[in-house]
C-alpha atoms as a PDB file:
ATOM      1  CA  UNK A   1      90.752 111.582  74.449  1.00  0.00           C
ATOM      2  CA  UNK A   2      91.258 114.970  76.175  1.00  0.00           C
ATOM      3  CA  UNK A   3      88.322 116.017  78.422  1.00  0.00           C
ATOM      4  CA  UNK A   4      86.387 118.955  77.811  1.00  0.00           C
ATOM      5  CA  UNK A   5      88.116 122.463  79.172  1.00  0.00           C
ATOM      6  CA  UNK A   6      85.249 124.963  81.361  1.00  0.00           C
ATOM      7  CA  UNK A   7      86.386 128.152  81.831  1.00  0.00           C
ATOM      8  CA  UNK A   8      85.046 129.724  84.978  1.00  0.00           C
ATOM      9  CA  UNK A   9      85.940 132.559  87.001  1.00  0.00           C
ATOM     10  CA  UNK A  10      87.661 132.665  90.446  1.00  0.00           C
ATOM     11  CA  UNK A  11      87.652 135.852  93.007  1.00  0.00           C
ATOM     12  CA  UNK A  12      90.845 136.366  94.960  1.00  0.00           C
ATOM     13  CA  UNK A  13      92.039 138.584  97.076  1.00  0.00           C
ATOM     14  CA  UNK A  14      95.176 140.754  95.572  1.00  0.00           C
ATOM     15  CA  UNK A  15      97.723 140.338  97.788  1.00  0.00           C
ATOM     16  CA  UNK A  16      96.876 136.292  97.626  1.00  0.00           C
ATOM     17  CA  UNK A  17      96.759 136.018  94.029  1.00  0.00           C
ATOM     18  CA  UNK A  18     100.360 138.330  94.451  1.00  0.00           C
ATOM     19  CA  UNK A  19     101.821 135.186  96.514  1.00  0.00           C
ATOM     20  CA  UNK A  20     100.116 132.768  94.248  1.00  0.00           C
ATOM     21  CA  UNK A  21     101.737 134.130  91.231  1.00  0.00           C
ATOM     22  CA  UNK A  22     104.891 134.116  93.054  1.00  0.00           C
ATOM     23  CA  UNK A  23     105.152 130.408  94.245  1.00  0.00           C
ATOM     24  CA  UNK A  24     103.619 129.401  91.410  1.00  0.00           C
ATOM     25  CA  UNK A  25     106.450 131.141  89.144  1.00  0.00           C
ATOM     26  CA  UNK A  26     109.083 129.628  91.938  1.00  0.00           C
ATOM     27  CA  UNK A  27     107.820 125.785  90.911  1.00  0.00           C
ATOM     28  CA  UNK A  28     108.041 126.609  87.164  1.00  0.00           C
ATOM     29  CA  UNK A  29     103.952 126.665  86.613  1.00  0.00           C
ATOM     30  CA  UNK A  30     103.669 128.395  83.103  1.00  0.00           C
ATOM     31  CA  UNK A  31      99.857 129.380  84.117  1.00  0.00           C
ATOM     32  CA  UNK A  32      97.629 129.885  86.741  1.00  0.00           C
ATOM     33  CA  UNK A  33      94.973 127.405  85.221  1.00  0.00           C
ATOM     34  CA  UNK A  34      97.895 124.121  85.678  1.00  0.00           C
ATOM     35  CA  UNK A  35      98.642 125.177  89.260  1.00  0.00           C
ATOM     36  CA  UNK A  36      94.826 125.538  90.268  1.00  0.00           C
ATOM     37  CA  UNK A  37      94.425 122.222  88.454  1.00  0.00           C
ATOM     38  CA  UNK A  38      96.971 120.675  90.290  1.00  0.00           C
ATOM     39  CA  UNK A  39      95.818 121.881  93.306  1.00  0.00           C
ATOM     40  CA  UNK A  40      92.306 120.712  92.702  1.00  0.00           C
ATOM     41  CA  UNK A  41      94.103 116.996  92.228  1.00  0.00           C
ATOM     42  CA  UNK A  42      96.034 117.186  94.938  1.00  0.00           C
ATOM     43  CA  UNK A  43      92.895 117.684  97.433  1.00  0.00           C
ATOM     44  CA  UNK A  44      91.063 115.290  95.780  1.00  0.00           C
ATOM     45  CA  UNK A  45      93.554 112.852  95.812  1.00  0.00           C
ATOM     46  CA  UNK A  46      93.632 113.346  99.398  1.00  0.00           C
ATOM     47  CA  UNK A  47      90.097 112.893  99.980  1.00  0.00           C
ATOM     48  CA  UNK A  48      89.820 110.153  98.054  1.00  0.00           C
ATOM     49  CA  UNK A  49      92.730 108.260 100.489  1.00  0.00           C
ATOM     50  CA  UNK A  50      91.441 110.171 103.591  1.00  0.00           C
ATOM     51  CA  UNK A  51      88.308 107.887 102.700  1.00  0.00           C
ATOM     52  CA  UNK A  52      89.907 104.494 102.180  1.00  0.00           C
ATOM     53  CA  UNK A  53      90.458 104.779  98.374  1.00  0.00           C
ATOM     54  CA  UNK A  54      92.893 102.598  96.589  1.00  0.00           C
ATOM     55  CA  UNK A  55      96.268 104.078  97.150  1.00  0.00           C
ATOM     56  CA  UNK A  56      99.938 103.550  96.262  1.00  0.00           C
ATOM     57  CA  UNK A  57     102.526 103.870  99.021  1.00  0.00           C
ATOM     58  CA  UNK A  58     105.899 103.597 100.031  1.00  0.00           C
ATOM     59  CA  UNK A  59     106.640 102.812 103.346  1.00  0.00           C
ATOM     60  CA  UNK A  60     110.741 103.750 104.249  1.00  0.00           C
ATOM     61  CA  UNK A  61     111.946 102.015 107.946  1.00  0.00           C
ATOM     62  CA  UNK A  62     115.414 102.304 109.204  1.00  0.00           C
ATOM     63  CA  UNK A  63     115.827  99.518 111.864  1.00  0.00           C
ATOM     64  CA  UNK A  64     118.752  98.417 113.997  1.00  0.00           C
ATOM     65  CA  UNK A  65     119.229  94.498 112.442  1.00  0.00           C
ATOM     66  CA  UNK A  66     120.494  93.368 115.557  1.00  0.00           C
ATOM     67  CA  UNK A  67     117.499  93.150 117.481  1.00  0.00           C
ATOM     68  CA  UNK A  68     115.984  89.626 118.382  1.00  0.00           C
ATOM     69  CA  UNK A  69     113.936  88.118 115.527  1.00  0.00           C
ATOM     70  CA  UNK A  70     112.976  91.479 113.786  1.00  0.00           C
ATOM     71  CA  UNK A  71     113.995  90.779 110.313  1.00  0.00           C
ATOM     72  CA  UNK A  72     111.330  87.962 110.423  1.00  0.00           C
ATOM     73  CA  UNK A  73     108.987  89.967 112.078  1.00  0.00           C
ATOM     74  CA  UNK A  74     109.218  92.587 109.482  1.00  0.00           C
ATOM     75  CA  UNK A  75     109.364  89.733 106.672  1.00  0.00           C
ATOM     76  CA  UNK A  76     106.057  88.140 108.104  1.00  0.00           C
ATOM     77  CA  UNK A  77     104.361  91.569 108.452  1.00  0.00           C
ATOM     78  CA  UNK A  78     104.992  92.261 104.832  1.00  0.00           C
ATOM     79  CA  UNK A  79     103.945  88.350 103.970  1.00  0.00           C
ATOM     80  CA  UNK A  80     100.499  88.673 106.018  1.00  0.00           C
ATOM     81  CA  UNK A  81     100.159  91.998 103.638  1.00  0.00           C
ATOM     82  CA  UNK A  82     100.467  89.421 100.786  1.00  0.00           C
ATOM     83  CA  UNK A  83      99.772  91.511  97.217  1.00  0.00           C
ATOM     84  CA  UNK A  84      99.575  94.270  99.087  1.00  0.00           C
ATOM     85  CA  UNK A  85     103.403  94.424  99.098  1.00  0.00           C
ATOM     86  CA  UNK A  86     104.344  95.258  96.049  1.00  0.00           C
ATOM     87  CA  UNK A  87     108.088  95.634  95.839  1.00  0.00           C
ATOM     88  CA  UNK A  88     110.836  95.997  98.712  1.00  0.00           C
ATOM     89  CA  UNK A  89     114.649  97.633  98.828  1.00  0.00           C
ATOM     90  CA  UNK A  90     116.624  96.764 101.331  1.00  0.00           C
ATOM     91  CA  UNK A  91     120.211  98.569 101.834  1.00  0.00           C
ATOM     92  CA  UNK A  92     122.783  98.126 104.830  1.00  0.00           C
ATOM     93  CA  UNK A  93     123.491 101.765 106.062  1.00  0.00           C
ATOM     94  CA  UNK A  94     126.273 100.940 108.534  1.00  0.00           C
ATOM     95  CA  UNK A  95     126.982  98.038 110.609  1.00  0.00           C
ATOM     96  CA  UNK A  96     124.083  98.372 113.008  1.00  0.00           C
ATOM     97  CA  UNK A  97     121.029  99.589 110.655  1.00  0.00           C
ATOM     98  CA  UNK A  98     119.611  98.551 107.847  1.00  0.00           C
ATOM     99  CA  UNK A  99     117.066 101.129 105.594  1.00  0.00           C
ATOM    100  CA  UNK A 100     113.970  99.033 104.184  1.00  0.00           C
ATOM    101  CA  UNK A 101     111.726 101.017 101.404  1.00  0.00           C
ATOM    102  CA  UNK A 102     108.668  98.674 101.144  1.00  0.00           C
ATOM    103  CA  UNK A 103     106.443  99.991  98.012  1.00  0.00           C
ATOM    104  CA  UNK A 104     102.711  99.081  98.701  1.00  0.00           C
ATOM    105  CA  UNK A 105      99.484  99.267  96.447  1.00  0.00           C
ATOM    106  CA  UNK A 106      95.707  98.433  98.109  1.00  0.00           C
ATOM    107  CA  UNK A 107      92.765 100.321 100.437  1.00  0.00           C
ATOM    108  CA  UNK A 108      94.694 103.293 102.062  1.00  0.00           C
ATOM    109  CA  UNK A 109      93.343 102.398 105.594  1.00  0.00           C
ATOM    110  CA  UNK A 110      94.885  99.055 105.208  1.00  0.00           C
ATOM    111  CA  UNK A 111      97.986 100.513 104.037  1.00  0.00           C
ATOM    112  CA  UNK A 112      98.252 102.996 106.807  1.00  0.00           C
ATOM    113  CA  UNK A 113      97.029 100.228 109.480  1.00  0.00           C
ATOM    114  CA  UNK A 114      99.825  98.019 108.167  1.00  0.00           C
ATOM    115  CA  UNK A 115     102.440 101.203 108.214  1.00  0.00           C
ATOM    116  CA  UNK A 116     101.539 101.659 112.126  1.00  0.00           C
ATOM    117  CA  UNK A 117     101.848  98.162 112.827  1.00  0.00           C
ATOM    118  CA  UNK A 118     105.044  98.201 111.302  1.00  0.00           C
ATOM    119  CA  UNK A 119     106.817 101.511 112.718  1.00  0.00           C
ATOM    120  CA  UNK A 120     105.488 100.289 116.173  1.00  0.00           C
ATOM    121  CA  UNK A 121     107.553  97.011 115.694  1.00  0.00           C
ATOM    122  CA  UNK A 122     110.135  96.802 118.865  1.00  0.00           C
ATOM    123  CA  UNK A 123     113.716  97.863 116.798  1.00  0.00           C
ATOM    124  CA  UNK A 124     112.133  99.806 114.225  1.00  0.00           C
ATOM    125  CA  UNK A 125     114.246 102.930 115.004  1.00  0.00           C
ATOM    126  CA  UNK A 126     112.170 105.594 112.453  1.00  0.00           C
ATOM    127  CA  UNK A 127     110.133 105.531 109.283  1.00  0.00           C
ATOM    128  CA  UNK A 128     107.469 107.362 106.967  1.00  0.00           C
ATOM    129  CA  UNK A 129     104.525 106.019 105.506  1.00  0.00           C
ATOM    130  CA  UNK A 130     104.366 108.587 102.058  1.00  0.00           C
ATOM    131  CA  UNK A 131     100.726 107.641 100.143  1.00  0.00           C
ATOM    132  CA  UNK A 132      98.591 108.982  97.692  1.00  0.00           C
ATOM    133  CA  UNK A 133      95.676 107.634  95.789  1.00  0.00           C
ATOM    134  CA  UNK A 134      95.800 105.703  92.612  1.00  0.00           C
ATOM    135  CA  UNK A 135      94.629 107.142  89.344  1.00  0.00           C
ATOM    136  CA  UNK A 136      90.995 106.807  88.975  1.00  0.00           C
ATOM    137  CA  UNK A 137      91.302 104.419  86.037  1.00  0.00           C
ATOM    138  CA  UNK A 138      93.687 101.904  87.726  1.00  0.00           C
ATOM    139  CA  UNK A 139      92.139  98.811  89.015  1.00  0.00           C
ATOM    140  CA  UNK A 140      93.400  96.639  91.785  1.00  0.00           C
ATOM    141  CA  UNK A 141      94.513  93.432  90.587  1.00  0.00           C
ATOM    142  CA  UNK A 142      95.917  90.247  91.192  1.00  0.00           C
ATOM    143  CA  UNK A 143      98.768  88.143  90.158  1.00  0.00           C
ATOM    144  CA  UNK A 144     100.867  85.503  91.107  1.00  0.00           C
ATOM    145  CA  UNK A 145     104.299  85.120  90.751  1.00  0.00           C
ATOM    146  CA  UNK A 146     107.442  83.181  91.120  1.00  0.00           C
ATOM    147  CA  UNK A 147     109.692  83.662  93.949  1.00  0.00           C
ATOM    148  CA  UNK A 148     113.366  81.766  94.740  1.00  0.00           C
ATOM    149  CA  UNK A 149     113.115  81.913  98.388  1.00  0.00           C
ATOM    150  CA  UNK A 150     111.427  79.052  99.183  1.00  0.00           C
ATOM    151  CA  UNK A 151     107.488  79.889 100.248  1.00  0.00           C
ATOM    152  CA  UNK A 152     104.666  80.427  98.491  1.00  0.00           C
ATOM    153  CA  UNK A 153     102.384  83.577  98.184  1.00  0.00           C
ATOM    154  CA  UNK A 154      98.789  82.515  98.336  1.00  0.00           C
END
């Protein structure tokens, strides 16, 4: 069911709504009304994880996989996360460094707490923590599943 459309009126200065119109145009917006909605989403979006909101995020780290113990210490990170962690890629980028995208779902300041623990990890050579909040009608849940590698998530 669509919601209800308000029209309203906005006041803008000429030479703003001038560059408006122009970016807008440049990222393929066929009206004013979709980019002002989008823009509208966007800040709320950011409020609403600026304010601990359930997010999704992916969390990218390269790391050089020849330093002491840190593949377990990134594997018991993500483990201690538990269903926060909800997916991981891990690709070999050259002999020395491996690129780890670790997709995440959960409070954004646990995400983000978990992201800085993480990038702070001794080897961890870069990374980016990219979130944004969840749709308003998602719920967190829970679910368990079956693993082959020999541990349990609880």
């Amino acid at each position: 069911m669509a919601a209800e459309l308000i029209r309203f009126g906005v006041a803008m200065d000429a030479d703003l709504l001038a560059r408006f119109d122009e970016h807008i145009e440049k990222r393929g917006y066929a009206t004013r009304s979709e980019a002002l909605r989008d823009l509208v989403r966007a800040d709320l979006a950011a409020a609403h994880v600026a304010d601990g909101g359930l997010a999704a995020a992916t969390l990218t780290v390269v790391y050089d996989h020849h330093v002491r113990e840190l593949t377990e210490k990134l594997n018991e990170m993500q483990h201690e996360l538990g269903e926060h962690v909800v997916s991981t890629l891990h690709v070999h980028l050259d002999h020395d460094h491996c690129l780890e995208v670790i997709v995440l779902r959960g409070p954004s300041n646990v995400l983000k707490e978990a992201a800085d623990r993480i990038l702070a990890t001794k080897g961890v050579e870069n990374g980016k923590l990219v979130i944004t909040a969840m749709p308003a009608t998602t719920h967190e849940h829970s679910h368990h599943h079956h693993d082959d590698h020999g541990h349990r998530h609880d």
